[in-house]
PDB file of N, CA and C in Angstrom:
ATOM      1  N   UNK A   1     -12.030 -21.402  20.061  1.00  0.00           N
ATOM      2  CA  UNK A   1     -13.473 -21.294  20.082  1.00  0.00           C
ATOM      3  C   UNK A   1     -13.857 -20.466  21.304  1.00  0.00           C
ATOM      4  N   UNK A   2     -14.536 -19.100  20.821  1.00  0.00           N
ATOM      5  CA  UNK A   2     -14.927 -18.874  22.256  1.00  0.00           C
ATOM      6  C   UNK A   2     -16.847 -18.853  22.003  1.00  0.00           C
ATOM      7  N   UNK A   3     -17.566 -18.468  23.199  1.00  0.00           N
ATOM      8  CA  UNK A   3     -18.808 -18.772  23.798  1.00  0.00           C
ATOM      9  C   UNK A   3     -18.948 -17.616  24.899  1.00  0.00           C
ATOM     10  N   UNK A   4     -19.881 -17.037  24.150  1.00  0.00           N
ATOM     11  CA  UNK A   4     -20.433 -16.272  24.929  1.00  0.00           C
ATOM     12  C   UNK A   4     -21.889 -16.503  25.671  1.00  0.00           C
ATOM     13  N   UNK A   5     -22.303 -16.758  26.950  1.00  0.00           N
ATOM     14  CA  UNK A   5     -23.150 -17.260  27.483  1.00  0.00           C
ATOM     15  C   UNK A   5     -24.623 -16.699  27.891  1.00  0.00           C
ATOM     16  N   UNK A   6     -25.512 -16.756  28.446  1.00  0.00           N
ATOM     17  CA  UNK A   6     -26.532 -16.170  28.609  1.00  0.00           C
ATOM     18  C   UNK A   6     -26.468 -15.292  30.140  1.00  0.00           C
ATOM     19  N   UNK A   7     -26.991 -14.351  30.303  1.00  0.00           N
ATOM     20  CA  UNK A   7     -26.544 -13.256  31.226  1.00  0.00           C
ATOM     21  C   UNK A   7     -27.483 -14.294  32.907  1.00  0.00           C
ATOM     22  N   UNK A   8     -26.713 -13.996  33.681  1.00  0.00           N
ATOM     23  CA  UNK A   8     -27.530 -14.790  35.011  1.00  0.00           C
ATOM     24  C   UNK A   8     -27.581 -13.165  35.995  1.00  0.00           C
ATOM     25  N   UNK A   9     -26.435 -12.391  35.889  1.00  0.00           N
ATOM     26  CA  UNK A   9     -26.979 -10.957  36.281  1.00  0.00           C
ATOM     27  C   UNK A   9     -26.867  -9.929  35.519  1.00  0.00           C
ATOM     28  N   UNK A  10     -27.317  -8.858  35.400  1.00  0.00           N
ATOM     29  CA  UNK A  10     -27.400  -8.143  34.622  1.00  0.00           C
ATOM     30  C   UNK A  10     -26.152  -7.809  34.291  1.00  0.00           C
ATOM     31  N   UNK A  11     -25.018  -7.562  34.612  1.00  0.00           N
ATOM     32  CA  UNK A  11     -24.190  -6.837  34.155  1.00  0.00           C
ATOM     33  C   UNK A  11     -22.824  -8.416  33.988  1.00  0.00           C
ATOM     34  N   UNK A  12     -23.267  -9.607  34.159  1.00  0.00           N
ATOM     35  CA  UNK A  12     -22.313 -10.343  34.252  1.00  0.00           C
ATOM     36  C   UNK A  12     -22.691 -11.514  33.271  1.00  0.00           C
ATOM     37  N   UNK A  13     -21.904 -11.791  31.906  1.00  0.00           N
ATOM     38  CA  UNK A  13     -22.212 -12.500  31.270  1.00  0.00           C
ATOM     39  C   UNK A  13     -21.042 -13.671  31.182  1.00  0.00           C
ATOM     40  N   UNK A  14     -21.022 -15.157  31.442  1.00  0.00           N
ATOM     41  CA  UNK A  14     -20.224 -16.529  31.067  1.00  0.00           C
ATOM     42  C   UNK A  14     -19.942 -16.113  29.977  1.00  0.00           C
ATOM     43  N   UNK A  15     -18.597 -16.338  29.683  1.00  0.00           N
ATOM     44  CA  UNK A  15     -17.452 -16.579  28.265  1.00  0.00           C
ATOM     45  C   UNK A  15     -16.959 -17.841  29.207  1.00  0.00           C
ATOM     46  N   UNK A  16     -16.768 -18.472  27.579  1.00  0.00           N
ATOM     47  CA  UNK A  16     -16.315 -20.254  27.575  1.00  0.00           C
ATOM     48  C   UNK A  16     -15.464 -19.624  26.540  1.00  0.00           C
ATOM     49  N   UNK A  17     -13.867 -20.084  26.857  1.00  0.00           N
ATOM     50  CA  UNK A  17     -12.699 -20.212  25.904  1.00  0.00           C
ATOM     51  C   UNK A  17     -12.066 -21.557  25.883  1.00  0.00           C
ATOM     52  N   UNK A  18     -12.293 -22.018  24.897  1.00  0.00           N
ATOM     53  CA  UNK A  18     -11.738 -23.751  24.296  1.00  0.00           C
ATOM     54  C   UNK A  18     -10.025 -22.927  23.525  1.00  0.00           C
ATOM     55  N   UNK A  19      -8.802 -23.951  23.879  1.00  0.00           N
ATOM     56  CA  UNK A  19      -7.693 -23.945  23.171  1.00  0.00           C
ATOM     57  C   UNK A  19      -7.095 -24.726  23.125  1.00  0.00           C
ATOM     58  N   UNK A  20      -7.609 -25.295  21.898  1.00  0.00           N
ATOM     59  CA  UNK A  20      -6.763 -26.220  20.990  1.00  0.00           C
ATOM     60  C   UNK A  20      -5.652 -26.544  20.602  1.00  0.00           C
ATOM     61  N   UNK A  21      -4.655 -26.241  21.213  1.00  0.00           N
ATOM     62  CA  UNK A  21      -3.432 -26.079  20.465  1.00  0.00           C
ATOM     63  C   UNK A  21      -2.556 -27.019  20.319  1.00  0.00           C
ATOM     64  N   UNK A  22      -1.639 -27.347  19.896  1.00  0.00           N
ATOM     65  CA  UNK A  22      -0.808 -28.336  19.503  1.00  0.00           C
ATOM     66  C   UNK A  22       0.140 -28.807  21.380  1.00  0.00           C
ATOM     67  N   UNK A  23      -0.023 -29.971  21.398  1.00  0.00           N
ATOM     68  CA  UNK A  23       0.969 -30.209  22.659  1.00  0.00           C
ATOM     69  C   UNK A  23       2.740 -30.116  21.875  1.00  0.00           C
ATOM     70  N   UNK A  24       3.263 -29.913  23.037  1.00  0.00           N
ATOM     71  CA  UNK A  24       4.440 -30.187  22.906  1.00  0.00           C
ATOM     72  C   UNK A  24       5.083 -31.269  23.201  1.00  0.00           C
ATOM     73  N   UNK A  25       6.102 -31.908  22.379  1.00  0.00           N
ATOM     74  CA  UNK A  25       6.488 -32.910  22.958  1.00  0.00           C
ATOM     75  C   UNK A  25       7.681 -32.304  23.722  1.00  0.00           C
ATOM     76  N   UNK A  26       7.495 -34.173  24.718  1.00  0.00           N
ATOM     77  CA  UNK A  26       8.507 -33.682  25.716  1.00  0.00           C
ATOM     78  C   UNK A  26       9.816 -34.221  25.882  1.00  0.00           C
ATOM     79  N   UNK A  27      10.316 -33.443  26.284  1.00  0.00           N
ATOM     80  CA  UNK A  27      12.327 -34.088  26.438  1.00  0.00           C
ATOM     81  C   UNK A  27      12.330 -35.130  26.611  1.00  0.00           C
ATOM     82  N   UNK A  28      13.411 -36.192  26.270  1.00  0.00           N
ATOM     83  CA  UNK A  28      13.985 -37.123  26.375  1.00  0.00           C
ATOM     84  C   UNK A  28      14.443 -37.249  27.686  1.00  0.00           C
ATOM     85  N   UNK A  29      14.179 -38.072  28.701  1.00  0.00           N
ATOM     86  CA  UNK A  29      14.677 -38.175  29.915  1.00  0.00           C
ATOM     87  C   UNK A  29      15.103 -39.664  30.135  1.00  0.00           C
ATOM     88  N   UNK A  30      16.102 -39.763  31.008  1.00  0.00           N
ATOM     89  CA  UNK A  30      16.730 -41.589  31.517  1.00  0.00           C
ATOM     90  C   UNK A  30      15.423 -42.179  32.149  1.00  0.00           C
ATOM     91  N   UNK A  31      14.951 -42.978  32.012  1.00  0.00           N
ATOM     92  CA  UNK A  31      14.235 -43.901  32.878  1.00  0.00           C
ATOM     93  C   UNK A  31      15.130 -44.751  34.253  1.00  0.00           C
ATOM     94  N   UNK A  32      15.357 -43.707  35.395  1.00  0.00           N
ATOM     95  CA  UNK A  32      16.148 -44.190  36.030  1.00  0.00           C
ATOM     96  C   UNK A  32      15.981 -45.793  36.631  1.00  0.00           C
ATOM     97  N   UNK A  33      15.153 -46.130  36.461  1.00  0.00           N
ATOM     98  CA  UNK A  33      14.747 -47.634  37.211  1.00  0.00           C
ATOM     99  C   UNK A  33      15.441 -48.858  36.536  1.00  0.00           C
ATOM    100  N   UNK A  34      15.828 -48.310  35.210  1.00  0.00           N
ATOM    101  CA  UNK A  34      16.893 -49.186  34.193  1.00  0.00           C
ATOM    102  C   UNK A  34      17.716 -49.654  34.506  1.00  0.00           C
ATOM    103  N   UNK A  35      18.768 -48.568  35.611  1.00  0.00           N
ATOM    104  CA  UNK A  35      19.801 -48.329  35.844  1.00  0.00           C
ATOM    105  C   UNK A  35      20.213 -49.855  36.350  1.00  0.00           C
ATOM    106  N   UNK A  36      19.139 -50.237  37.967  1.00  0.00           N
ATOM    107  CA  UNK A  36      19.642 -51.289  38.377  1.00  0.00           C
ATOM    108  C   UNK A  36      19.455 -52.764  37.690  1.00  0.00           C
ATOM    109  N   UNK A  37      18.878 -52.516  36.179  1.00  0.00           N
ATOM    110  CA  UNK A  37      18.357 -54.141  35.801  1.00  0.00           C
ATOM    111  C   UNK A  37      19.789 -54.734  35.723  1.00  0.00           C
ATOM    112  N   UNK A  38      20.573 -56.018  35.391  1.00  0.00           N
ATOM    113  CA  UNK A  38      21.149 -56.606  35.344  1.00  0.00           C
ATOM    114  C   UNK A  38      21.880 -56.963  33.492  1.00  0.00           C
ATOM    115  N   UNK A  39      20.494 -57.084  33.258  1.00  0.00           N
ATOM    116  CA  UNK A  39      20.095 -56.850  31.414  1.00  0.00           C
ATOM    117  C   UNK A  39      20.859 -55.438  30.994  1.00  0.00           C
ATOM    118  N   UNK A  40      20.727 -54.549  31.462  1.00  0.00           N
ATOM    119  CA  UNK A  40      20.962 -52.974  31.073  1.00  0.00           C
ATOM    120  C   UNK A  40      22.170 -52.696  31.173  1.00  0.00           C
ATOM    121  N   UNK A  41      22.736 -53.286  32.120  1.00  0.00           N
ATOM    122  CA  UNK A  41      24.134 -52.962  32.670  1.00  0.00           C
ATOM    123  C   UNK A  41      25.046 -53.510  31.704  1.00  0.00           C
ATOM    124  N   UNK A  42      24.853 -54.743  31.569  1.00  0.00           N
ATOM    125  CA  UNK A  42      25.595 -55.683  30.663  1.00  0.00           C
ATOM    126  C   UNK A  42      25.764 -54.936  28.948  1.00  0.00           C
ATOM    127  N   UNK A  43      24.453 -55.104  28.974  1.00  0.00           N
ATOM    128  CA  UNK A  43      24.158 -54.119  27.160  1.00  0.00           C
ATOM    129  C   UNK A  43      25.405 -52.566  27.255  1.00  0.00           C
ATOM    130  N   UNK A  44      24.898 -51.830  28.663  1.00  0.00           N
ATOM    131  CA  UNK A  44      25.574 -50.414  28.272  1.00  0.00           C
ATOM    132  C   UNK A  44      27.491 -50.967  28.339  1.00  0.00           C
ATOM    133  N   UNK A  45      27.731 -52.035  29.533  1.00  0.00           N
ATOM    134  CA  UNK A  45      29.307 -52.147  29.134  1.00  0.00           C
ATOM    135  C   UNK A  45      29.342 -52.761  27.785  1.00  0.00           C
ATOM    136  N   UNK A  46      29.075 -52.942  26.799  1.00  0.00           N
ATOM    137  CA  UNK A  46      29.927 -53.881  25.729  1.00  0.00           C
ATOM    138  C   UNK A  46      29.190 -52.561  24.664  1.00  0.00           C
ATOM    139  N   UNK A  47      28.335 -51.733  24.925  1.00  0.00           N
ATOM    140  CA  UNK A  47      28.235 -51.416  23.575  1.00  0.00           C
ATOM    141  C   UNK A  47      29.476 -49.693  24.471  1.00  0.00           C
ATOM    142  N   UNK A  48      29.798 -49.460  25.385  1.00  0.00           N
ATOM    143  CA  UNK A  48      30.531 -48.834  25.560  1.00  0.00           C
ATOM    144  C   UNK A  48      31.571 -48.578  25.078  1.00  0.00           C
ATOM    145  N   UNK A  49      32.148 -50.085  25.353  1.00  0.00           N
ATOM    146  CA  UNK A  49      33.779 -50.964  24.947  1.00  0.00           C
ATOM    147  C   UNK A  49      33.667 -50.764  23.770  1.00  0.00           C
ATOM    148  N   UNK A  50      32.635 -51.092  23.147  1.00  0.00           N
ATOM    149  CA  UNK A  50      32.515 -51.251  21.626  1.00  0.00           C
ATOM    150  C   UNK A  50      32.502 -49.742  20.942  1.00  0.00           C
ATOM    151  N   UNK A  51      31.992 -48.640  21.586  1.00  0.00           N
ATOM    152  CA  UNK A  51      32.244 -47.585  21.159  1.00  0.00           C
ATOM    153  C   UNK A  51      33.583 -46.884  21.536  1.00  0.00           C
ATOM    154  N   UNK A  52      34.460 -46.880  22.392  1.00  0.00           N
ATOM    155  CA  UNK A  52      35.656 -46.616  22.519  1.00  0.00           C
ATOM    156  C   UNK A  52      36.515 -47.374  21.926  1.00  0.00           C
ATOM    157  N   UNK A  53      36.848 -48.622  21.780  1.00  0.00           N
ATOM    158  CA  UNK A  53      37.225 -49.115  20.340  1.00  0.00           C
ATOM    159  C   UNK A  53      37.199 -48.865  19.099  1.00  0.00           C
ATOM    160  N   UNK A  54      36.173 -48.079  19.273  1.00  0.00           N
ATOM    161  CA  UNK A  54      36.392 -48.071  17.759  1.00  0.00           C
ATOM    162  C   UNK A  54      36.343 -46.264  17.107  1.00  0.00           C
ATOM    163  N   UNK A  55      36.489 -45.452  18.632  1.00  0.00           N
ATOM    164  CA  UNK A  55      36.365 -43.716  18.372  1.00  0.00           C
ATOM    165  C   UNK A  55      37.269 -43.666  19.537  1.00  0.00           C
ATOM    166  N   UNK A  56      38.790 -43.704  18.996  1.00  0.00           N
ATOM    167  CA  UNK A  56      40.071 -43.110  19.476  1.00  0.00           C
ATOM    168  C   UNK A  56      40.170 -41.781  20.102  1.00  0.00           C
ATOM    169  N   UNK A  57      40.588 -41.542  21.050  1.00  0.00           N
ATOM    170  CA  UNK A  57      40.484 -39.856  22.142  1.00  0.00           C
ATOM    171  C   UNK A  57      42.014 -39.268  21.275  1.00  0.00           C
ATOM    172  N   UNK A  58      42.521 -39.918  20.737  1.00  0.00           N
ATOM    173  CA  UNK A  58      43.436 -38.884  19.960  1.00  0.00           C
ATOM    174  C   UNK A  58      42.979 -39.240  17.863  1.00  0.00           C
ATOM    175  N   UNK A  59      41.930 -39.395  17.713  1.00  0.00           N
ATOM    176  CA  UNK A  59      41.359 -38.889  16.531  1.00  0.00           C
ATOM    177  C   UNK A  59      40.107 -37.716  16.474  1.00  0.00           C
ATOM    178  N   UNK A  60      40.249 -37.301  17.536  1.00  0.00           N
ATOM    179  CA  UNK A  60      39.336 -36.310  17.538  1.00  0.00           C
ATOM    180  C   UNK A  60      39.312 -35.163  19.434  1.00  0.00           C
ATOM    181  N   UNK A  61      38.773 -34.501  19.173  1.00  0.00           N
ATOM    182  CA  UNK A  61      38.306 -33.959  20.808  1.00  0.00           C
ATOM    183  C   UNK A  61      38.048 -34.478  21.707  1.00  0.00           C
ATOM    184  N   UNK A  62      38.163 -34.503  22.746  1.00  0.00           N
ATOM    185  CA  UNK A  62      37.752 -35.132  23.644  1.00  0.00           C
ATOM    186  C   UNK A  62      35.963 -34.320  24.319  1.00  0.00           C
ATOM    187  N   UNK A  63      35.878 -33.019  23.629  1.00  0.00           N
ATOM    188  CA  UNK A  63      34.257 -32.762  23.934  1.00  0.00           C
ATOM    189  C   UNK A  63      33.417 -33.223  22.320  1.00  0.00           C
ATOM    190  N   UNK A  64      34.013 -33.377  21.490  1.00  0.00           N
ATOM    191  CA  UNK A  64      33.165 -33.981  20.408  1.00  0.00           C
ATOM    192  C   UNK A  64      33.142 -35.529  20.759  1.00  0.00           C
ATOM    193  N   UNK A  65      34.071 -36.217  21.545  1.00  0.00           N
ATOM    194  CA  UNK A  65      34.314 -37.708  21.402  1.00  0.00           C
ATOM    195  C   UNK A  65      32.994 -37.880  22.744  1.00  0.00           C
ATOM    196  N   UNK A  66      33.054 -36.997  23.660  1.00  0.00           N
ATOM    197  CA  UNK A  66      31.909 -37.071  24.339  1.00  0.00           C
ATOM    198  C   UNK A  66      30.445 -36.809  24.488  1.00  0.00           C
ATOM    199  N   UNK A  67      30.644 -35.521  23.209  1.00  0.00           N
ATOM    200  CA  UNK A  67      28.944 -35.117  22.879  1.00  0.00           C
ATOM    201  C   UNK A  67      28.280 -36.584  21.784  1.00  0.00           C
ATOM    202  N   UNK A  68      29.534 -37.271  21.139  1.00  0.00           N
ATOM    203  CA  UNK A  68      29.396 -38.523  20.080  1.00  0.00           C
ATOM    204  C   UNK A  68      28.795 -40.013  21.041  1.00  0.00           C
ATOM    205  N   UNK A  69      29.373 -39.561  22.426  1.00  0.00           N
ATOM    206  CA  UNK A  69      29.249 -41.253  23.070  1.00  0.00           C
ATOM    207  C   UNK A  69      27.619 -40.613  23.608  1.00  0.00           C
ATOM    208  N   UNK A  70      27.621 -39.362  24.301  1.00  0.00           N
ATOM    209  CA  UNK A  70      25.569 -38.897  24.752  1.00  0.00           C
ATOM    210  C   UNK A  70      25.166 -39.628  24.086  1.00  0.00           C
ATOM    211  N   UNK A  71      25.378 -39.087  22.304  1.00  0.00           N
ATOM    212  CA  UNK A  71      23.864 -39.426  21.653  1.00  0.00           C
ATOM    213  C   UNK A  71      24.032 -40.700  21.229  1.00  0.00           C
ATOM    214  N   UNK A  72      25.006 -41.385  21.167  1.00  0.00           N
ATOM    215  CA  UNK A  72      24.815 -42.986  20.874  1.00  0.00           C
ATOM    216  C   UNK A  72      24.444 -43.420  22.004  1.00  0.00           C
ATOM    217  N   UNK A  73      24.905 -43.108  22.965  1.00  0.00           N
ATOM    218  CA  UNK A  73      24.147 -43.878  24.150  1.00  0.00           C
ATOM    219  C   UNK A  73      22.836 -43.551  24.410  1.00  0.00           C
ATOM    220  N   UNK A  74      22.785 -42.517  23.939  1.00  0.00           N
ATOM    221  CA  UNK A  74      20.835 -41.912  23.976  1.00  0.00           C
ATOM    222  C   UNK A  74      19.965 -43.247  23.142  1.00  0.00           C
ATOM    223  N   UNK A  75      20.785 -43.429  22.035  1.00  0.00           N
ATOM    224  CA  UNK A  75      20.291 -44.166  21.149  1.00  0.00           C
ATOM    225  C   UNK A  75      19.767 -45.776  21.674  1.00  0.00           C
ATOM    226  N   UNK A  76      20.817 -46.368  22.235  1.00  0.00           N
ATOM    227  CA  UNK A  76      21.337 -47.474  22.733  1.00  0.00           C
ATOM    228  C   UNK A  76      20.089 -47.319  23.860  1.00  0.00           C
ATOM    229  N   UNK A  77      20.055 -46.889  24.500  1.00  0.00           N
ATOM    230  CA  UNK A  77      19.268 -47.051  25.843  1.00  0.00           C
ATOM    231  C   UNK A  77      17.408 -46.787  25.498  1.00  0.00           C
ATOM    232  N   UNK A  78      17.571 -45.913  24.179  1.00  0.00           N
ATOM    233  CA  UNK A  78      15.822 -46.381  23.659  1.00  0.00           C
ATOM    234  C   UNK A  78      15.550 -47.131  22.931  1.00  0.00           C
ATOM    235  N   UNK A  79      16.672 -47.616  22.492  1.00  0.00           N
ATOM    236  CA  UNK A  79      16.368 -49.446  22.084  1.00  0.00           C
ATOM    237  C   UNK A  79      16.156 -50.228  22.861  1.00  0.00           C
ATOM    238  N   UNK A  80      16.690 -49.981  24.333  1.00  0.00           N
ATOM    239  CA  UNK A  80      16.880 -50.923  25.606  1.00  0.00           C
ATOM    240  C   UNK A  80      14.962 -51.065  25.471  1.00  0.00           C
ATOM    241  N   UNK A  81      14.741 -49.586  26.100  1.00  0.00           N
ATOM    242  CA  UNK A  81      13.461 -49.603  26.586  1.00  0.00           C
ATOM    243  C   UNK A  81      12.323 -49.553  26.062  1.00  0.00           C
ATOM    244  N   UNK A  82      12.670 -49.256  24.976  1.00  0.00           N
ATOM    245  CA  UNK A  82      11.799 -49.623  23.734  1.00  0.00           C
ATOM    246  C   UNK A  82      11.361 -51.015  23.644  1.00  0.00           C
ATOM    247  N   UNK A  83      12.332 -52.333  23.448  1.00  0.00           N
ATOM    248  CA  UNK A  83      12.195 -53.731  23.380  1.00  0.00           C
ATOM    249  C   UNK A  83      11.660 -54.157  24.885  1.00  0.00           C
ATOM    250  N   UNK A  84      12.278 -53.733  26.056  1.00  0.00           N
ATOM    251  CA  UNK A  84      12.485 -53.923  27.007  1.00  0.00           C
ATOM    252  C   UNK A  84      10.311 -54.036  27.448  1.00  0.00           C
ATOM    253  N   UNK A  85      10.076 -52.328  26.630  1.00  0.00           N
ATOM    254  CA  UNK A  85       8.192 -52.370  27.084  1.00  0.00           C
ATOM    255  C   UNK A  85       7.357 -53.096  25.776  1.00  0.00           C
ATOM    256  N   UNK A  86       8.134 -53.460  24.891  1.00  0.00           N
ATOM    257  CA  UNK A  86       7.350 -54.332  23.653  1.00  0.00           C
ATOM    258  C   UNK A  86       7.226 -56.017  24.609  1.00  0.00           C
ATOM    259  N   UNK A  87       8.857 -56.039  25.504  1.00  0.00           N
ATOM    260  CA  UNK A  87       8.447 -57.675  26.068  1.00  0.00           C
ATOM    261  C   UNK A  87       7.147 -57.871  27.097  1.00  0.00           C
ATOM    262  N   UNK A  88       7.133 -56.422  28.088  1.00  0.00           N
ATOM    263  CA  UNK A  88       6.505 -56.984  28.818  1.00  0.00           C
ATOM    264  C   UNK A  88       4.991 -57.016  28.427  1.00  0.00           C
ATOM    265  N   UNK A  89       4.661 -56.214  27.748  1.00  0.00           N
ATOM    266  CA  UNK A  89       2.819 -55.755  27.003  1.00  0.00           C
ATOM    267  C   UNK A  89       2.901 -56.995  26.595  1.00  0.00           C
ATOM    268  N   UNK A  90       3.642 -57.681  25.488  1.00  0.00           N
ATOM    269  CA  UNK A  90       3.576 -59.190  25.074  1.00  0.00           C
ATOM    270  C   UNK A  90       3.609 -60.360  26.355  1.00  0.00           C
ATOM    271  N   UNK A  91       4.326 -60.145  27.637  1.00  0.00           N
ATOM    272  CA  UNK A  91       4.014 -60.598  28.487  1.00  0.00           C
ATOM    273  C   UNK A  91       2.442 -60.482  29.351  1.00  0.00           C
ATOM    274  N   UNK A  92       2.313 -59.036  29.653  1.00  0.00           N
ATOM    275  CA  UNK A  92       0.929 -58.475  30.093  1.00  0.00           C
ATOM    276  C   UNK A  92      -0.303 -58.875  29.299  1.00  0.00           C
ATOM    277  N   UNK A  93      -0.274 -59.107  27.845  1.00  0.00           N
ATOM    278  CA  UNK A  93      -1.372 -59.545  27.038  1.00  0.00           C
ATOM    279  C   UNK A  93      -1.517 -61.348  27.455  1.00  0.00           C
ATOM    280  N   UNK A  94      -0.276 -61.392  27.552  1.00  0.00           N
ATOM    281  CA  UNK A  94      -0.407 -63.661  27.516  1.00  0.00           C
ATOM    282  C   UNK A  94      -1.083 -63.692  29.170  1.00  0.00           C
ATOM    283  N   UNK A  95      -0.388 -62.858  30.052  1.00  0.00           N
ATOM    284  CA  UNK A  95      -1.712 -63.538  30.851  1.00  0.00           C
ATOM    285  C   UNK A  95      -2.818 -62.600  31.274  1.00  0.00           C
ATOM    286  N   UNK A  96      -3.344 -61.643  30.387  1.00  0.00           N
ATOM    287  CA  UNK A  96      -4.490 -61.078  30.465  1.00  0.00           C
ATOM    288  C   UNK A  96      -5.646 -62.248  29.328  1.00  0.00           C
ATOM    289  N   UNK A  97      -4.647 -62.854  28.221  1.00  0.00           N
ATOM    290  CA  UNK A  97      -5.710 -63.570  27.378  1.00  0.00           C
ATOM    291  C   UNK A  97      -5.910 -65.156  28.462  1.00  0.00           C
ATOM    292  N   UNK A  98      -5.176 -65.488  29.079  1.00  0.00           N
ATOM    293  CA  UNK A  98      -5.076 -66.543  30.435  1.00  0.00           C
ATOM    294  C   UNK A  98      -6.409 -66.455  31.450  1.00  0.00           C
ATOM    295  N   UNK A  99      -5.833 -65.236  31.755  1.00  0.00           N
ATOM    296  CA  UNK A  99      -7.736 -65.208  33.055  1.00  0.00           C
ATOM    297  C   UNK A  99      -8.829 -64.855  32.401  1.00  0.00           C
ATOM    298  N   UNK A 100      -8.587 -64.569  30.978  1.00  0.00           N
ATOM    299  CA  UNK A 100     -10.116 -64.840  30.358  1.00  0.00           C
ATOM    300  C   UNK A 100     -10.938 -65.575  30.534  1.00  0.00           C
TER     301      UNK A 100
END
């Protein structure tokens, strides 16, 4: 949308440009503050164990066996924080409906 404005000096007229455009979404990044919960640590060793158990370094590459553990662990860790911000809003709502 543009806007062309009313002249304030003679030779100088306001344009207004509006742009709409689509945002981008943004990268996937670690929520480093995870790192030290106690909860997090525990979850990433067993689903680790559990993924090297069961994806052998001599059934495959060792850069496919590692680009395979990224994205499961990508996976694994936005489940963490996913559940992790569903508990506390369910926490944050019980005592926001409290000091009502």
């Amino acid at each position: 949308h543009v806007e062309i404005g009313a002249s304030i000096w003679a030779d100088h007229n306001p344009i207004m440009v509006v742009w709409q455009g689509q945002r981008k979404r943004s990268r996937w990044t670690l929520n480093n503050r995870i790192l030290k919960e106690e909860e997090f640590k525990v979850k990433i060793e067993k689903e680790l164990t559990l993924f090297f158990k069961e994806n052998k370094k001599e059934d495959t590459s060792l850069q496919n066996l590692w680009d395979t553990m990224k994205a499961c662990m990508r996976g694994v860790i936005i489940d963490y924080t996913k559940k992790r911000n569903i508990k506390k809003k369910k926490a944050f709502n019980l005592l926001e409906e409290e000091y009502k």
